[in-house]
N, C-alpha and C. Protein backbone atom coordinates (compact mmCIF):
# COMPACT_ATOMS: atom_id res chain seq x y z
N UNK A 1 52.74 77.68 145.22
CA UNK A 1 52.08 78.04 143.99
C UNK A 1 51.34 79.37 144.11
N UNK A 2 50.78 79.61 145.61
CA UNK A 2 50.48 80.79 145.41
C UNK A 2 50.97 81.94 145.34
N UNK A 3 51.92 82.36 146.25
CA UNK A 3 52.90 83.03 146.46
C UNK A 3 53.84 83.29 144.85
N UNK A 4 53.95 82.35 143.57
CA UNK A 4 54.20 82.66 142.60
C UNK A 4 53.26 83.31 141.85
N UNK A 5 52.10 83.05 141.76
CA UNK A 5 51.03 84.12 140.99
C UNK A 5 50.64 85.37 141.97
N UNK A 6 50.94 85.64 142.71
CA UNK A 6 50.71 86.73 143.40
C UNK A 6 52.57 87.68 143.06
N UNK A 7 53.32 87.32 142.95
CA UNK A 7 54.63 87.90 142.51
C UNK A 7 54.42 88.15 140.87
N UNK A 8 54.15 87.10 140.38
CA UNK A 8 53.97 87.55 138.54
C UNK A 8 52.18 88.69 138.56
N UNK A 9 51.46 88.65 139.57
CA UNK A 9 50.62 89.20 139.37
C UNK A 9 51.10 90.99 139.70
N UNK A 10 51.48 90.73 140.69
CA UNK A 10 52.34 92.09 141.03
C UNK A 10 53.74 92.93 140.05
N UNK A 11 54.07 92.05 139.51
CA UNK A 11 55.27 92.16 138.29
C UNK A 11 54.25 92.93 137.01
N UNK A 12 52.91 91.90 136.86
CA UNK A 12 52.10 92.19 135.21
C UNK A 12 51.61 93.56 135.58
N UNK A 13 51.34 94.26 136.88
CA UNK A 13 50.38 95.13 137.43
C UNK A 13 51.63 96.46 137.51
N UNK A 14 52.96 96.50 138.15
CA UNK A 14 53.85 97.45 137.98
C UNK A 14 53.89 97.76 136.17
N UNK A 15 54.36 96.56 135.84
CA UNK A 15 54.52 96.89 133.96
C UNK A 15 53.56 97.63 133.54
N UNK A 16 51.57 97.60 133.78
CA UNK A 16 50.92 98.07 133.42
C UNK A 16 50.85 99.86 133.23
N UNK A 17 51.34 99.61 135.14
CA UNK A 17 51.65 101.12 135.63
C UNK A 17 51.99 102.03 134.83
N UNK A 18 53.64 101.39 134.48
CA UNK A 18 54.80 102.02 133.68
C UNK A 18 54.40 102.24 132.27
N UNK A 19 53.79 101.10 131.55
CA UNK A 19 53.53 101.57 130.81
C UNK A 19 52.45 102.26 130.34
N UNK A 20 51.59 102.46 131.08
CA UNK A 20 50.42 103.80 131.00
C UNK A 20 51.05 104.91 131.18
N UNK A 21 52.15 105.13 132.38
CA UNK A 21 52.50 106.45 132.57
C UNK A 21 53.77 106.97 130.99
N UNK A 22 54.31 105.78 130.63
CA UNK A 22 54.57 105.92 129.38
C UNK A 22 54.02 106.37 128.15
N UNK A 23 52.80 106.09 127.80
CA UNK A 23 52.04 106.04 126.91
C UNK A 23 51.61 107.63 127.34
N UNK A 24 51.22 108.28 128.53
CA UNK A 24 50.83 109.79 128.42
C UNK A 24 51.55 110.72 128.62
N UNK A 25 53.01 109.65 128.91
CA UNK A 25 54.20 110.76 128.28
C UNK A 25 54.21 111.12 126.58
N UNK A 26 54.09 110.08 126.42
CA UNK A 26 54.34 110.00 124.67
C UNK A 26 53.65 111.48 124.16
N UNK A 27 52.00 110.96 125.22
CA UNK A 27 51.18 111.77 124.61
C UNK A 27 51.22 113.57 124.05
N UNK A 28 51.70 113.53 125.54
CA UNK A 28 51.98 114.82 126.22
C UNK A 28 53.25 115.62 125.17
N UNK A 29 54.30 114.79 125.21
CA UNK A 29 55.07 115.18 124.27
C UNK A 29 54.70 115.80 122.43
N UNK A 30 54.41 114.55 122.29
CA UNK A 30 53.91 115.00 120.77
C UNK A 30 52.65 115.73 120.46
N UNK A 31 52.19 116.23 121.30
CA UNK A 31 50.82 117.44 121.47
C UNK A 31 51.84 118.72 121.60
N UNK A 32 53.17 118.63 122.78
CA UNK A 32 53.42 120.25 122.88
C UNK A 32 54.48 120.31 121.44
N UNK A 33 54.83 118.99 120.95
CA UNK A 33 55.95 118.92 119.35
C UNK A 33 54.85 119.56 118.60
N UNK A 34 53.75 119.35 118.36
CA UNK A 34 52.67 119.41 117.38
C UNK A 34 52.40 121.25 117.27
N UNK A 35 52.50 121.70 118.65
CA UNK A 35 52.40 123.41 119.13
C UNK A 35 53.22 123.75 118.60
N UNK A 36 54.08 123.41 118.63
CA UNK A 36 55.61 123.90 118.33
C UNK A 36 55.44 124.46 116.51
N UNK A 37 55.42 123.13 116.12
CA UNK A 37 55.62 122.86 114.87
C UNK A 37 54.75 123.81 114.08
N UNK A 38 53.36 123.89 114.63
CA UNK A 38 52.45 124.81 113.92
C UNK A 38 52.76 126.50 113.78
N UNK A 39 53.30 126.56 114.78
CA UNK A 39 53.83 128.09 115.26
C UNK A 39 54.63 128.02 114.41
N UNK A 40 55.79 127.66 114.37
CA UNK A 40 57.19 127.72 113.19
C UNK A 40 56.43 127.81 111.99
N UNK A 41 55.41 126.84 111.06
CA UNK A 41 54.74 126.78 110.15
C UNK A 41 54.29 128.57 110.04
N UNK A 42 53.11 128.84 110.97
CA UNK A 42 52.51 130.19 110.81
C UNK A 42 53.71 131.33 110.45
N UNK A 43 54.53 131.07 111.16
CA UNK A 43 55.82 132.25 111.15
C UNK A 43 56.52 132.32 109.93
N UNK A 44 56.87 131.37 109.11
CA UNK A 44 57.29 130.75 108.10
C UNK A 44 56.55 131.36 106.99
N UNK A 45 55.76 131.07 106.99
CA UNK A 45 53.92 131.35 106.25
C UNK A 45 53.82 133.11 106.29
N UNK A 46 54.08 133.30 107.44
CA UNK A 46 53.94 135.49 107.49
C UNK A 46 55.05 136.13 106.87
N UNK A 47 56.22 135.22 107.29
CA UNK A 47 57.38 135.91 106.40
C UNK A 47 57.26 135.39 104.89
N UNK A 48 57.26 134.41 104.38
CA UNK A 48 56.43 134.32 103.15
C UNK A 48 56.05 135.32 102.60
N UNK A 49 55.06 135.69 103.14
CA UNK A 49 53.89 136.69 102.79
C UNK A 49 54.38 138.13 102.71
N UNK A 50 55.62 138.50 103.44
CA UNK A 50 56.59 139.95 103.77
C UNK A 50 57.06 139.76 102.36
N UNK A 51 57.77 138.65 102.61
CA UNK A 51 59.36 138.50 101.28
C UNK A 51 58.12 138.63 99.63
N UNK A 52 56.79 138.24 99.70
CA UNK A 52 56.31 138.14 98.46
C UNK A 52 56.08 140.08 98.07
N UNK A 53 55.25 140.36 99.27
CA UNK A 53 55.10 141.89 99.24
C UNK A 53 56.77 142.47 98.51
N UNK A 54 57.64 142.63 99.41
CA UNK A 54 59.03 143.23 99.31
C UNK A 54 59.38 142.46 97.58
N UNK A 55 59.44 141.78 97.32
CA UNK A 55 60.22 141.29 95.85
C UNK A 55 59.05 141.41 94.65
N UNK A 56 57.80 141.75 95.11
CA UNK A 56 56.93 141.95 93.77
C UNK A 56 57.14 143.34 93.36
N UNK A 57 57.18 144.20 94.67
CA UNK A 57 57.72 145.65 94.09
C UNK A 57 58.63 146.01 93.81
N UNK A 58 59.54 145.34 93.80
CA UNK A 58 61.02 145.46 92.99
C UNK A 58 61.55 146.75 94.19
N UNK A 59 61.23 146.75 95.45
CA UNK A 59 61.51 147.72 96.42
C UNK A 59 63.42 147.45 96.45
N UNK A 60 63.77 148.80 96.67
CA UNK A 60 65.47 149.12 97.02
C UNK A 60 65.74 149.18 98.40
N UNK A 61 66.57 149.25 98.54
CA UNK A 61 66.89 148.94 99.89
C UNK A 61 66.66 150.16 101.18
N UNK A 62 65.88 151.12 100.68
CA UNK A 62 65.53 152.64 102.17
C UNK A 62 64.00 152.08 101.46
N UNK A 63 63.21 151.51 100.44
CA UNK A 63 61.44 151.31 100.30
C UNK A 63 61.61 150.34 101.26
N UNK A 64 62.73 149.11 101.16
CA UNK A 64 62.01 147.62 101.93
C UNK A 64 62.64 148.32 103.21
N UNK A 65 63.53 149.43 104.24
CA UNK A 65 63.88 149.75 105.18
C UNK A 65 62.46 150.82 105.98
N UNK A 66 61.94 151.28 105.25
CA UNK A 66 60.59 152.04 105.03
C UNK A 66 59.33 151.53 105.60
N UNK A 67 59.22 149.77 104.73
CA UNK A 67 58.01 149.09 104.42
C UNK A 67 58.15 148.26 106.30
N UNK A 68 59.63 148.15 106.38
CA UNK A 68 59.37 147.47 107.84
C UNK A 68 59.19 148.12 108.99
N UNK A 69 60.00 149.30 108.53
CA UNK A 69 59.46 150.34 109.90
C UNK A 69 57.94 150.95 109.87
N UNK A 70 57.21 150.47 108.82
CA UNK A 70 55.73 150.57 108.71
C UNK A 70 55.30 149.85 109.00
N UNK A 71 55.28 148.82 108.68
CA UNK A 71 54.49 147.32 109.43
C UNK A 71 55.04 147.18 110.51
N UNK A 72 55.88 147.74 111.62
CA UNK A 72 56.78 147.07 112.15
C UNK A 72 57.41 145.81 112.69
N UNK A 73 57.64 145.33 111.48
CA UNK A 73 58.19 144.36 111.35
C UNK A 73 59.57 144.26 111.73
N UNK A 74 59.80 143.60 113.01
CA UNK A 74 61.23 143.00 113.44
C UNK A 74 62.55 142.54 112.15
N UNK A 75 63.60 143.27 112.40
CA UNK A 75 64.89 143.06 111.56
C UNK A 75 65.90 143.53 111.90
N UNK A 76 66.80 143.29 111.17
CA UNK A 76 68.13 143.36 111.96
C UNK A 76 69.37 143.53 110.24
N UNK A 77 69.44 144.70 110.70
CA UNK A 77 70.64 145.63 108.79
C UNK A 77 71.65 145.33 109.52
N UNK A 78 72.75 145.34 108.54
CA UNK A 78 74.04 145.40 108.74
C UNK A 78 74.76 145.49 107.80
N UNK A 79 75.92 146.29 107.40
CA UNK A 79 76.64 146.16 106.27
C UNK A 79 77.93 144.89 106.63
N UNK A 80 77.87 144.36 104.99
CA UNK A 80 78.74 143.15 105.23
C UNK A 80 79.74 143.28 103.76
N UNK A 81 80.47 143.90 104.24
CA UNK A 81 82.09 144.57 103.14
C UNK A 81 80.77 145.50 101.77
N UNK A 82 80.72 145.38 100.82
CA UNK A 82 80.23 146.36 99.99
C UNK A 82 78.78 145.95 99.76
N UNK A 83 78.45 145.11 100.59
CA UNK A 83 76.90 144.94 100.71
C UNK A 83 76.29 145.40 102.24
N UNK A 84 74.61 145.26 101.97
CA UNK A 84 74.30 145.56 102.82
C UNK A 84 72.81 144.83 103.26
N UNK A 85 72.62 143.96 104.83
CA UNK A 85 72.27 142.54 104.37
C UNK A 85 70.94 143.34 106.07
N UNK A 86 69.71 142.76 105.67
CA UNK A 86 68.84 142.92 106.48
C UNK A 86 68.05 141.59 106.41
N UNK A 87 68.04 141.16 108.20
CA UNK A 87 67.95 139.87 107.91
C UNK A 87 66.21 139.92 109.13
N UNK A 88 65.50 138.92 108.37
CA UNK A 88 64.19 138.92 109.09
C UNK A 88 64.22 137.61 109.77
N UNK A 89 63.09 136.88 110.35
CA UNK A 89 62.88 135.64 110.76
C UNK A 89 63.66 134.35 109.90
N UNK A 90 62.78 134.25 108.95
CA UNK A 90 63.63 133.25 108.15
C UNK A 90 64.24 133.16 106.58
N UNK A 91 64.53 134.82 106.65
CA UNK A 91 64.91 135.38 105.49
C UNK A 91 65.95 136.02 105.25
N UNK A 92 66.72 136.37 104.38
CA UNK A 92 67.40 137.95 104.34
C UNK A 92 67.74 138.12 103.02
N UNK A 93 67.51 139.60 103.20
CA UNK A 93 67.55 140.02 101.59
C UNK A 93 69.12 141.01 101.69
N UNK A 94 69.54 141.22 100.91
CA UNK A 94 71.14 141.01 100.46
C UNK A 94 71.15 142.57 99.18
N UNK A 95 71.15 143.74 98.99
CA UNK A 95 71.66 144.57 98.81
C UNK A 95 72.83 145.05 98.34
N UNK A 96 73.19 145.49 96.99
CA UNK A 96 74.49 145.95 96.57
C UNK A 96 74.69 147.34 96.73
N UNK A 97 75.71 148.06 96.03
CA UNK A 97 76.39 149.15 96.53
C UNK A 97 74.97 149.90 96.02
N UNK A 98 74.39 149.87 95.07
CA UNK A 98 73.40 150.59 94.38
C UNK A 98 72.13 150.90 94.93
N UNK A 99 72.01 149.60 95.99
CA UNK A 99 70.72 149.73 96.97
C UNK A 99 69.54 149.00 96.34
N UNK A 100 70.51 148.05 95.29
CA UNK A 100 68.92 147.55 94.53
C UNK A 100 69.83 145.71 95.34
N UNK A 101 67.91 145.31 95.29
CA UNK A 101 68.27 143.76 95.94
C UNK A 101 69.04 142.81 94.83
N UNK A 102 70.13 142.20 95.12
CA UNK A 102 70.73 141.26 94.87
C UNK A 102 70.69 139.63 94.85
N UNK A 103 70.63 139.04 96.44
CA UNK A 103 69.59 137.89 96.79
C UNK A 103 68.96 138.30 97.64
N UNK A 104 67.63 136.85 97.84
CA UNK A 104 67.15 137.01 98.65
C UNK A 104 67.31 135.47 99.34
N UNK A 105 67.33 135.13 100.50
CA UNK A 105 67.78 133.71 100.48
C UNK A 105 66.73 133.43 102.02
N UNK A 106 66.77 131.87 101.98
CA UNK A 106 65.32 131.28 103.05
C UNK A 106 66.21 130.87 103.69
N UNK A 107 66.06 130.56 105.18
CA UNK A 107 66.75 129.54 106.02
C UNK A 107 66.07 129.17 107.22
């Protein structure tokens, strides 16, 4: 009889282990998810704030090429067949032959 509560006592005492070291995995995890998530949010939130600047002024496509090499703000132009597409973080604005914006689209 003793030798059985000393085996289930040793069994209840590993489980405890495991699951504490479980529980500050959890923790650990969803604190650096939580970092994560806020950063993407802020970034999200600044380009926001670009794309509102760039589309209230009805800017063409060498003002909004202008406005980023002033702020310097990270982007990336390219012509794509008779357009011409400059793409930011989580944006890109989309340009016709005329140089006036066409879309602007989120992703």
């Amino acid at each position: 009889m003793k030798k059985t509560w000393k085996i289930l006592f040793w069994i209840c005492f590993v489980l405890f282990i495991f699951s504490n070291i479980f529980w500050i995995y959890n923790i650990i995890d969803m604190s650096v998810g939580k970092s994560y998530y806020e950063v993407s949010c802020n970034e999200y939130y600044n380009d926001m704030l670009e794309l509102k600047k760039i589309l209230e002024n009805n800017m063409n496509k060498e003002q909004v090429i202008d406005f980023l090499r002033k702020n310097e703000i990270k982007y990336e132009g390219f012509e794509k067949g008779n357009e011409f597409v400059i793409i930011l973080n989580s944006f890109d604005l989309t340009f016709g032959n005329d140089g006036k914006l066409k879309i602007s689209e989120i992703h």
